[in-house]
PDB file of N, CA and C in Angstrom:
ATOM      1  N   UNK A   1      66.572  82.077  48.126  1.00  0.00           N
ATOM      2  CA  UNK A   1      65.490  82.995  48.435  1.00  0.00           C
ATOM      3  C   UNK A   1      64.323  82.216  49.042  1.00  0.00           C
ATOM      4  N   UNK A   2      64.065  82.369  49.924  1.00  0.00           N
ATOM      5  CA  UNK A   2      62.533  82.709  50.606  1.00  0.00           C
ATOM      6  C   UNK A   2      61.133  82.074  49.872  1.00  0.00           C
ATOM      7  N   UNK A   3      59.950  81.914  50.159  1.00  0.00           N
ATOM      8  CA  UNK A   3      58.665  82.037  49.614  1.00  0.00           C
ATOM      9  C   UNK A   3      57.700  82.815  50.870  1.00  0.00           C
ATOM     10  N   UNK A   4      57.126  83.755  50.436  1.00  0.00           N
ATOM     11  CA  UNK A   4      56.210  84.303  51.093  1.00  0.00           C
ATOM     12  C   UNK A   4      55.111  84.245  50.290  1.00  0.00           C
ATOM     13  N   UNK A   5      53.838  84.564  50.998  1.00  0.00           N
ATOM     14  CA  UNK A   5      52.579  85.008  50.686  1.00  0.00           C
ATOM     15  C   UNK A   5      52.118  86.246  51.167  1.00  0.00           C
ATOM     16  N   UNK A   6      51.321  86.938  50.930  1.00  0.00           N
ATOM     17  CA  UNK A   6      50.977  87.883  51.889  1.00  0.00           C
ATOM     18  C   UNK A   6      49.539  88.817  51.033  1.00  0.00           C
ATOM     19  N   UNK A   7      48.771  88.794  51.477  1.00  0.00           N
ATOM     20  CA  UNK A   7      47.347  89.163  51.711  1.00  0.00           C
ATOM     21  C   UNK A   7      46.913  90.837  51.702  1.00  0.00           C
ATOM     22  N   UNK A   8      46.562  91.010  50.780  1.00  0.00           N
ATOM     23  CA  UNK A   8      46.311  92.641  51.134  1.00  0.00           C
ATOM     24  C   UNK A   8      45.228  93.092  50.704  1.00  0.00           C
ATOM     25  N   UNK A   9      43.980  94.423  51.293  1.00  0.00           N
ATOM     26  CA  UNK A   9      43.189  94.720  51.341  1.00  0.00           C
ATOM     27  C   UNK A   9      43.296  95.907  50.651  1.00  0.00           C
ATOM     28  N   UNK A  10      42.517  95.939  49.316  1.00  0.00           N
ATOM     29  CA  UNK A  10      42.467  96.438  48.286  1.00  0.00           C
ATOM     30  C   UNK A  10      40.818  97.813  48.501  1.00  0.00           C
ATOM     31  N   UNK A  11      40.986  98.638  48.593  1.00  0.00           N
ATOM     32  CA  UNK A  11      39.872  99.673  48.683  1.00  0.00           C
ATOM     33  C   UNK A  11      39.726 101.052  47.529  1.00  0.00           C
ATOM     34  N   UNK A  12      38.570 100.757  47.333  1.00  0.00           N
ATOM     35  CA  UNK A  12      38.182 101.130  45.623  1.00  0.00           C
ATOM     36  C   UNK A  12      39.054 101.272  44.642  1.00  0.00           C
ATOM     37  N   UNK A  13      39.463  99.813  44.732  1.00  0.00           N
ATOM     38  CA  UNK A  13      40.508  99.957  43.331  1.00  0.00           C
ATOM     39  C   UNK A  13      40.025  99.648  42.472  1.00  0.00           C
ATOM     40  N   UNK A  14      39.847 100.253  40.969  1.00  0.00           N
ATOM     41  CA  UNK A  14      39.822  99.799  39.406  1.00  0.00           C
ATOM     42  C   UNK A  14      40.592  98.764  38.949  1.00  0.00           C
ATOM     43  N   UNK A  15      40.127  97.852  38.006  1.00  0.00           N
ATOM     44  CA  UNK A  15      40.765  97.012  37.242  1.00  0.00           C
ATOM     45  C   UNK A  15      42.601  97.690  36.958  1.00  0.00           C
ATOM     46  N   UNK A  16      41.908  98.841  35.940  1.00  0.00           N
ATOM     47  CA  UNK A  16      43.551  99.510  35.591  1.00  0.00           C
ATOM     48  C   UNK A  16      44.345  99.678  36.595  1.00  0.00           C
ATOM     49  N   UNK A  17      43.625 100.121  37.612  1.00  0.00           N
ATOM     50  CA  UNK A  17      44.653 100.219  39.309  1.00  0.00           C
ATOM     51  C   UNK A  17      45.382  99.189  39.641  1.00  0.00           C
ATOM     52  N   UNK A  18      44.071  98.140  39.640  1.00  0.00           N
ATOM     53  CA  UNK A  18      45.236  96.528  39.916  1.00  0.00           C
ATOM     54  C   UNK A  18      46.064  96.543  39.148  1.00  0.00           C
ATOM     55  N   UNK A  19      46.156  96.866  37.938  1.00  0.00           N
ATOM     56  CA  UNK A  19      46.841  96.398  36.671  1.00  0.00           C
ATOM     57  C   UNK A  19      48.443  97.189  37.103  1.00  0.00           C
ATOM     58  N   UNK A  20      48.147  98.107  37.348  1.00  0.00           N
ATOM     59  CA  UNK A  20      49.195  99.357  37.814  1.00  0.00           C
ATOM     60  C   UNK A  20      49.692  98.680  39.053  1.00  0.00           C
ATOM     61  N   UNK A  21      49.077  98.439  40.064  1.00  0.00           N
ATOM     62  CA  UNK A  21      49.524  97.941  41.123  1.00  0.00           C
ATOM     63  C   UNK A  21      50.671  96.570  41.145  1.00  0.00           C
ATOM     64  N   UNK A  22      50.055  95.791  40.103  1.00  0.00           N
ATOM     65  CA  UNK A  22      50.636  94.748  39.785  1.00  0.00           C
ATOM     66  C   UNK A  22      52.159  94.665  39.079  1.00  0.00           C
ATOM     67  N   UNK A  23      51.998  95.871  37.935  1.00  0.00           N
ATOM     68  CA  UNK A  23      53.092  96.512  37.580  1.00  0.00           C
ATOM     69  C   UNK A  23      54.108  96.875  38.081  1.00  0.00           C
ATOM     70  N   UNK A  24      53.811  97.401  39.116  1.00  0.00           N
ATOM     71  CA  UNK A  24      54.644  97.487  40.374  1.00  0.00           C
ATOM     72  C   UNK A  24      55.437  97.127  41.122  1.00  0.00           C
ATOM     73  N   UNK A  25      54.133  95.698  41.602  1.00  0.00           N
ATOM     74  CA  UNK A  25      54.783  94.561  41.944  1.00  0.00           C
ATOM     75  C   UNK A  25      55.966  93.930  41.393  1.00  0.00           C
ATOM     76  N   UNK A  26      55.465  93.417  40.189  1.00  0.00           N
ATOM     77  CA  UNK A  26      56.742  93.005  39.566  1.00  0.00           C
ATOM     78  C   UNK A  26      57.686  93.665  39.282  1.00  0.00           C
ATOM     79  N   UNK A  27      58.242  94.951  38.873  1.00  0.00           N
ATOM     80  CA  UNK A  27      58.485  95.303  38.923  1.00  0.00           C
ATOM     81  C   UNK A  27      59.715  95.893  40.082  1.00  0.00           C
ATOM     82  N   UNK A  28      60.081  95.159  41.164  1.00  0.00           N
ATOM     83  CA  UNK A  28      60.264  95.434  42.214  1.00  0.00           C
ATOM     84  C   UNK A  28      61.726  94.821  41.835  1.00  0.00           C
ATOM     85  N   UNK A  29      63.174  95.322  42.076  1.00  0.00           N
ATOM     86  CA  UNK A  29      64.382  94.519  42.189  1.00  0.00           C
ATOM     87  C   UNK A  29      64.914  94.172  43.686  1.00  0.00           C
ATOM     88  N   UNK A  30      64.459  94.459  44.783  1.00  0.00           N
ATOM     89  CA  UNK A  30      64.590  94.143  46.885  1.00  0.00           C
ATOM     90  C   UNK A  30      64.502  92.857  46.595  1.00  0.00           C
ATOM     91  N   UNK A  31      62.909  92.601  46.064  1.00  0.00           N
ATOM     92  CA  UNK A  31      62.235  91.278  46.270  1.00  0.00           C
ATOM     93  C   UNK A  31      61.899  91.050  45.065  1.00  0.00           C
ATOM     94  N   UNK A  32      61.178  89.666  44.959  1.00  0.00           N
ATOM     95  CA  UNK A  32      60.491  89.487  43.416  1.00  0.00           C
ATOM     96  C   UNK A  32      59.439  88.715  43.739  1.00  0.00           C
ATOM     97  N   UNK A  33      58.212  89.654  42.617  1.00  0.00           N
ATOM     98  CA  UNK A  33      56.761  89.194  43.421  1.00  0.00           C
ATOM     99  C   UNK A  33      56.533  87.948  42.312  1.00  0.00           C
ATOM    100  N   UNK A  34      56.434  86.640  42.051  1.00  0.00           N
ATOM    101  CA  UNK A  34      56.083  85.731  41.335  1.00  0.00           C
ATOM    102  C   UNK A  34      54.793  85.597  40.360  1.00  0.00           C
ATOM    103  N   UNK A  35      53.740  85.876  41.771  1.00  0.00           N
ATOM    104  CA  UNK A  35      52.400  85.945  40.962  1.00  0.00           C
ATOM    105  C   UNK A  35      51.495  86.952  42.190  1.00  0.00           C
ATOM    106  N   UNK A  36      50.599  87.215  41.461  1.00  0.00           N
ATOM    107  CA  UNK A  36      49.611  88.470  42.115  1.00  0.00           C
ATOM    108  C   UNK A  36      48.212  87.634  41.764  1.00  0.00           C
ATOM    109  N   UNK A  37      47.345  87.801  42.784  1.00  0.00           N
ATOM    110  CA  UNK A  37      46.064  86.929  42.547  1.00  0.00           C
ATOM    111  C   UNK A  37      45.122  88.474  43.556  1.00  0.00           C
ATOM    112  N   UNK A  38      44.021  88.220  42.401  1.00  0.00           N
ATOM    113  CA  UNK A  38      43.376  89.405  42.923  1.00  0.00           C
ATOM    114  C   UNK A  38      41.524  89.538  42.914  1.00  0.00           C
ATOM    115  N   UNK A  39      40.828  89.548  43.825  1.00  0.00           N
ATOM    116  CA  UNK A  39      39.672  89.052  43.540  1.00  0.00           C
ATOM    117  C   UNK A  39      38.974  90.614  43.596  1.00  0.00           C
ATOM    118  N   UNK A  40      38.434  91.282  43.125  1.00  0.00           N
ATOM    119  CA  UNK A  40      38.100  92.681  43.058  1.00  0.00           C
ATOM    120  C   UNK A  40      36.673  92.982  43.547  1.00  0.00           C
ATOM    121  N   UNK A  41      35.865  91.409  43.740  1.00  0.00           N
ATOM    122  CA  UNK A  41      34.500  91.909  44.401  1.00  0.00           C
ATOM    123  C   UNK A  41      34.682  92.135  45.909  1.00  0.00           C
ATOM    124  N   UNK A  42      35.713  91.048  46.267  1.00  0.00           N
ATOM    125  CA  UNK A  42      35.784  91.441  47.898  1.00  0.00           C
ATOM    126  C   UNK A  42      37.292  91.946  47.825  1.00  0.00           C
ATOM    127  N   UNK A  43      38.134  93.091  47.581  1.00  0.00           N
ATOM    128  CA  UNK A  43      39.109  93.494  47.405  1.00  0.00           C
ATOM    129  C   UNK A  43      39.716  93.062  47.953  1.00  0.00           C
ATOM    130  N   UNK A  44      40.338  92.138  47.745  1.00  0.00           N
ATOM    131  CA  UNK A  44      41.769  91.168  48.491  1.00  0.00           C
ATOM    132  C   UNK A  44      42.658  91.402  47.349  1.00  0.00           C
ATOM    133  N   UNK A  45      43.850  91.061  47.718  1.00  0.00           N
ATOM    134  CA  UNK A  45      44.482  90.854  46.674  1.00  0.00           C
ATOM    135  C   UNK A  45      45.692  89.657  47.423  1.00  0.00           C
ATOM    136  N   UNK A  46      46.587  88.715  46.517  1.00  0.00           N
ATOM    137  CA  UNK A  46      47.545  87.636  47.315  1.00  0.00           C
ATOM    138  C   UNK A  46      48.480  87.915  46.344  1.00  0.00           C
ATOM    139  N   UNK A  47      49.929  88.101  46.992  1.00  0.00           N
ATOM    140  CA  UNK A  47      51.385  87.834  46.302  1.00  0.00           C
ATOM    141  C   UNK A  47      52.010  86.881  46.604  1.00  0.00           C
ATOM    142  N   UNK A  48      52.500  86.536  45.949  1.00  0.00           N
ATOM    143  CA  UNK A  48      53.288  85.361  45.561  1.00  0.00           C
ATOM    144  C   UNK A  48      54.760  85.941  45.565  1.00  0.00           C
ATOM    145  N   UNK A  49      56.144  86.222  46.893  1.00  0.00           N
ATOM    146  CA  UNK A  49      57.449  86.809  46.873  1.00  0.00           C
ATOM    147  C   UNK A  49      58.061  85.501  46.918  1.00  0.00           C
ATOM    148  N   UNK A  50      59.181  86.104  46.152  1.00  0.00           N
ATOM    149  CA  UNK A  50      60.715  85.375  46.503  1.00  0.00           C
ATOM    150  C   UNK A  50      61.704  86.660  47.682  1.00  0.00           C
ATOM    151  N   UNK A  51      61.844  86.273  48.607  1.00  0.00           N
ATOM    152  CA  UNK A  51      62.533  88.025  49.279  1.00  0.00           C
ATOM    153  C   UNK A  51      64.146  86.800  50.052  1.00  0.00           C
ATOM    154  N   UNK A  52      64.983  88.061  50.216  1.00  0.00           N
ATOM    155  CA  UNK A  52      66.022  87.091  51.185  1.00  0.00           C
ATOM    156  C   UNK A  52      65.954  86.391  52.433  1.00  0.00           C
ATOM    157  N   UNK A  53      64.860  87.382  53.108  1.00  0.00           N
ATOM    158  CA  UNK A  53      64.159  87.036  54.558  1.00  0.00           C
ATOM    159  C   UNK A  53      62.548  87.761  54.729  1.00  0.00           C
ATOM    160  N   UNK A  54      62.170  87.447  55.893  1.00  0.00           N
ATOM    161  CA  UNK A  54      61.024  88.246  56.048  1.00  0.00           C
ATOM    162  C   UNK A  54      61.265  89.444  56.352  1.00  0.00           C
ATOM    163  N   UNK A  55      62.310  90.084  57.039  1.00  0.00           N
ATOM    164  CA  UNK A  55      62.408  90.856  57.707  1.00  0.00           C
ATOM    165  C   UNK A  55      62.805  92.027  56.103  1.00  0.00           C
ATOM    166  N   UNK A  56      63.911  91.579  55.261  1.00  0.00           N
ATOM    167  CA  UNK A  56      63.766  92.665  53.775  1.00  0.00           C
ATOM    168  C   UNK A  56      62.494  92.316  53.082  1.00  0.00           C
ATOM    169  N   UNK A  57      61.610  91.336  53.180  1.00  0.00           N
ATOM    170  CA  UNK A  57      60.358  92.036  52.923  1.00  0.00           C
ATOM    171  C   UNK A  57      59.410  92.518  52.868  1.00  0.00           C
ATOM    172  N   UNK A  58      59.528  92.796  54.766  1.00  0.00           N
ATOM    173  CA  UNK A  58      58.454  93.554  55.406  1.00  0.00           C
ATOM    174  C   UNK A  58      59.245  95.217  55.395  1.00  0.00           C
ATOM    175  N   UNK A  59      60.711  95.515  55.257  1.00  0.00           N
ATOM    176  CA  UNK A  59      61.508  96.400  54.462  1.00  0.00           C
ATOM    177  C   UNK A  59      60.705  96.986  53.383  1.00  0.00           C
ATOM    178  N   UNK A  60      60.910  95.939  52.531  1.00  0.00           N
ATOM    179  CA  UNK A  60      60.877  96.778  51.102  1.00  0.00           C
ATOM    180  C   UNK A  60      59.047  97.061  51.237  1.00  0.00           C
ATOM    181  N   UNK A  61      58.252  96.425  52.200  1.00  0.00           N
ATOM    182  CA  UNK A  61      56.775  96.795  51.718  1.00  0.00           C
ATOM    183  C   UNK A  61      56.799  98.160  52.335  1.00  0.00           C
ATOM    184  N   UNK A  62      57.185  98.424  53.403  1.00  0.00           N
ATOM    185  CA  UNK A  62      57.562  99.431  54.154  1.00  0.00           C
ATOM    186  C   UNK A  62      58.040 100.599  53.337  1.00  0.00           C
ATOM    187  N   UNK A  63      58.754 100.486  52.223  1.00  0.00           N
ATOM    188  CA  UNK A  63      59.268 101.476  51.737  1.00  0.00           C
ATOM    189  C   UNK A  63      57.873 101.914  50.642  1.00  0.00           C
ATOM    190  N   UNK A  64      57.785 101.358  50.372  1.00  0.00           N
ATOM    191  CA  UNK A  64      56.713 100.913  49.152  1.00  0.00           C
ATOM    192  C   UNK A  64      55.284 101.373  49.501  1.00  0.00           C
ATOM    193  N   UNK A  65      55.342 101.602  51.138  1.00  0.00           N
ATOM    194  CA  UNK A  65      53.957 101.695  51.322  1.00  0.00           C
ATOM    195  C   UNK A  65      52.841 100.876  51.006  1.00  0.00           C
ATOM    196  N   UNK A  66      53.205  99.770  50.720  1.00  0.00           N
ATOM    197  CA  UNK A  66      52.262  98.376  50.556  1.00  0.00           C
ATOM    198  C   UNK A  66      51.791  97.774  51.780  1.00  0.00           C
ATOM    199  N   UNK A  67      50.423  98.279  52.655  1.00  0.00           N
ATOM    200  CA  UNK A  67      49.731  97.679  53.598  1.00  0.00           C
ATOM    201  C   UNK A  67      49.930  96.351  53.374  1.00  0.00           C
ATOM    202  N   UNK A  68      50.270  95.551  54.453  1.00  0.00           N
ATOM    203  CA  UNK A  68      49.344  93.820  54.238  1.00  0.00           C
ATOM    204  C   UNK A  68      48.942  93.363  55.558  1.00  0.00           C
ATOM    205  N   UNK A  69      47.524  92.534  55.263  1.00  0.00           N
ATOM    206  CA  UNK A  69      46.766  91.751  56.204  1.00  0.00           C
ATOM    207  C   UNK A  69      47.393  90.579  57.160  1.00  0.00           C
ATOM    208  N   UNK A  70      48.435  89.698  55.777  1.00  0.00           N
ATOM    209  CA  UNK A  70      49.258  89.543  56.821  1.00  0.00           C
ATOM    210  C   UNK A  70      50.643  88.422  56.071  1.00  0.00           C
ATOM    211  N   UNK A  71      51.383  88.395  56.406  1.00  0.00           N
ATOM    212  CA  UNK A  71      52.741  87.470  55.679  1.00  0.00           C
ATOM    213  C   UNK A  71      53.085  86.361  55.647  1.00  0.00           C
ATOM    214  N   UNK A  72      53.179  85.308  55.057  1.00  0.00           N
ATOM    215  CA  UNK A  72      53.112  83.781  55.493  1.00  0.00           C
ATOM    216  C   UNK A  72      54.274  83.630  55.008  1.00  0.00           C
ATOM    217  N   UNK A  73      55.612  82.366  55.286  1.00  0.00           N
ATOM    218  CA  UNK A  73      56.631  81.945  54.976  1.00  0.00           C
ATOM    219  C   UNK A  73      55.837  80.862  54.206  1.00  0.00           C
ATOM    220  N   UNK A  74      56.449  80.355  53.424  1.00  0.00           N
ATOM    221  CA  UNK A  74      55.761  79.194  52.531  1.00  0.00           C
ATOM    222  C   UNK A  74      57.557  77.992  53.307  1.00  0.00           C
ATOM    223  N   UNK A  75      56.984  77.188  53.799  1.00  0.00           N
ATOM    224  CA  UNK A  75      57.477  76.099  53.936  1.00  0.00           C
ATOM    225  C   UNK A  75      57.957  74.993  52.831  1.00  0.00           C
ATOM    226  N   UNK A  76      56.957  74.490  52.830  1.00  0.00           N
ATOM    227  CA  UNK A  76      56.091  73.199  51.997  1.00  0.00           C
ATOM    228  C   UNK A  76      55.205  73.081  51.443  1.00  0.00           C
ATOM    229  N   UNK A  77      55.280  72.785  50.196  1.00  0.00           N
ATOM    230  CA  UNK A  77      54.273  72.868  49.143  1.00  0.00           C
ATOM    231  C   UNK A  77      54.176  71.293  48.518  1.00  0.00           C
ATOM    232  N   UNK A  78      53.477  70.848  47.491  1.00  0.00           N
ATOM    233  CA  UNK A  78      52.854  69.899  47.363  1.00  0.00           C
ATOM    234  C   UNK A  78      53.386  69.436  46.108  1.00  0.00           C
ATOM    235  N   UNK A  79      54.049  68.222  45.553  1.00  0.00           N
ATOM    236  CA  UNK A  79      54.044  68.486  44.561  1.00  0.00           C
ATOM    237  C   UNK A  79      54.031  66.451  44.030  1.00  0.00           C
ATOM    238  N   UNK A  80      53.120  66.156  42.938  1.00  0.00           N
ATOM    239  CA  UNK A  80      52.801  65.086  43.019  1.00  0.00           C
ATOM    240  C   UNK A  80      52.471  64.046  43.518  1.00  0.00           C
ATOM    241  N   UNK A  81      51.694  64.849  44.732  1.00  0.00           N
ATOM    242  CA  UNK A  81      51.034  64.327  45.825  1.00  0.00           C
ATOM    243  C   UNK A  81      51.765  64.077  47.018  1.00  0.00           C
ATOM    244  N   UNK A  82      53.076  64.702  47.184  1.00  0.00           N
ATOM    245  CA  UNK A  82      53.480  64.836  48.230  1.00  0.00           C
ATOM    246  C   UNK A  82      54.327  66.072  48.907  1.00  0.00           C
ATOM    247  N   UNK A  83      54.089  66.468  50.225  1.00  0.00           N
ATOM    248  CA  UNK A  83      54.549  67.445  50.688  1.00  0.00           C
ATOM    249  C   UNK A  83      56.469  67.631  50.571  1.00  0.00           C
ATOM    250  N   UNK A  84      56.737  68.793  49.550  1.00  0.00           N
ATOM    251  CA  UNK A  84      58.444  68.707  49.699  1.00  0.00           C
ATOM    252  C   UNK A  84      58.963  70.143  50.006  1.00  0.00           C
ATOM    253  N   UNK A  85      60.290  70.229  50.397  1.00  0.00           N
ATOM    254  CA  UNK A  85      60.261  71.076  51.164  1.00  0.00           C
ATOM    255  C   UNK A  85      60.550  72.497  50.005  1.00  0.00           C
ATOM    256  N   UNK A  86      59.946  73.785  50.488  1.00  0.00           N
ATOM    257  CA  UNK A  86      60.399  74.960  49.422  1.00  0.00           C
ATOM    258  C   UNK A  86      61.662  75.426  49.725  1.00  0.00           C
ATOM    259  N   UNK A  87      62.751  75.573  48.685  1.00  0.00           N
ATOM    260  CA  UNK A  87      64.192  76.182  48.847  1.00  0.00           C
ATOM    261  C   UNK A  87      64.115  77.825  49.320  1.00  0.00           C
TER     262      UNK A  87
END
């Protein structure tokens, strides 16, 4: 599987909303969202997917009706001070 990121613009959502939203997220068997990061003064919100490709998980947001700002492949990540590659 994959690593994505992907960025989404959150408008008057409640705490419980995120909470629900998040629920959701995980919740999901297409893809699997890892972690949800969510800053609520400037409504962003960031996921953290495992998906098979980009293309089933611009799919499953599609189905889902989950707007996003925008989708990143995660490459390479960092890990004890050096860049290795993500499976």
């Amino acid at each position: 599987m994959a690593l994505y990121i992907s960025q989404h613009t959150l408008a008057c959502l409640t705490r419980q909303g995120a909470e629900e939203l998040t629920r959701r997220l995980q919740g999901a068997q297409a893809v699997k969202a890892r972690r949800v990061l969510v800053n609520m003064q400037e409504g962003k919100m960031l996921v953290e997917f495992e998906a098979a490709s980009r293309e089933e998980l611009e799919k499953w947001l599609a189905t889902e009706k989950f707007h996003f700002d925008w989708l990143l492949r995660i490459e390479l990540e960092s890990a004890k001070g050096a860049l290795r590659a993500v499976s």
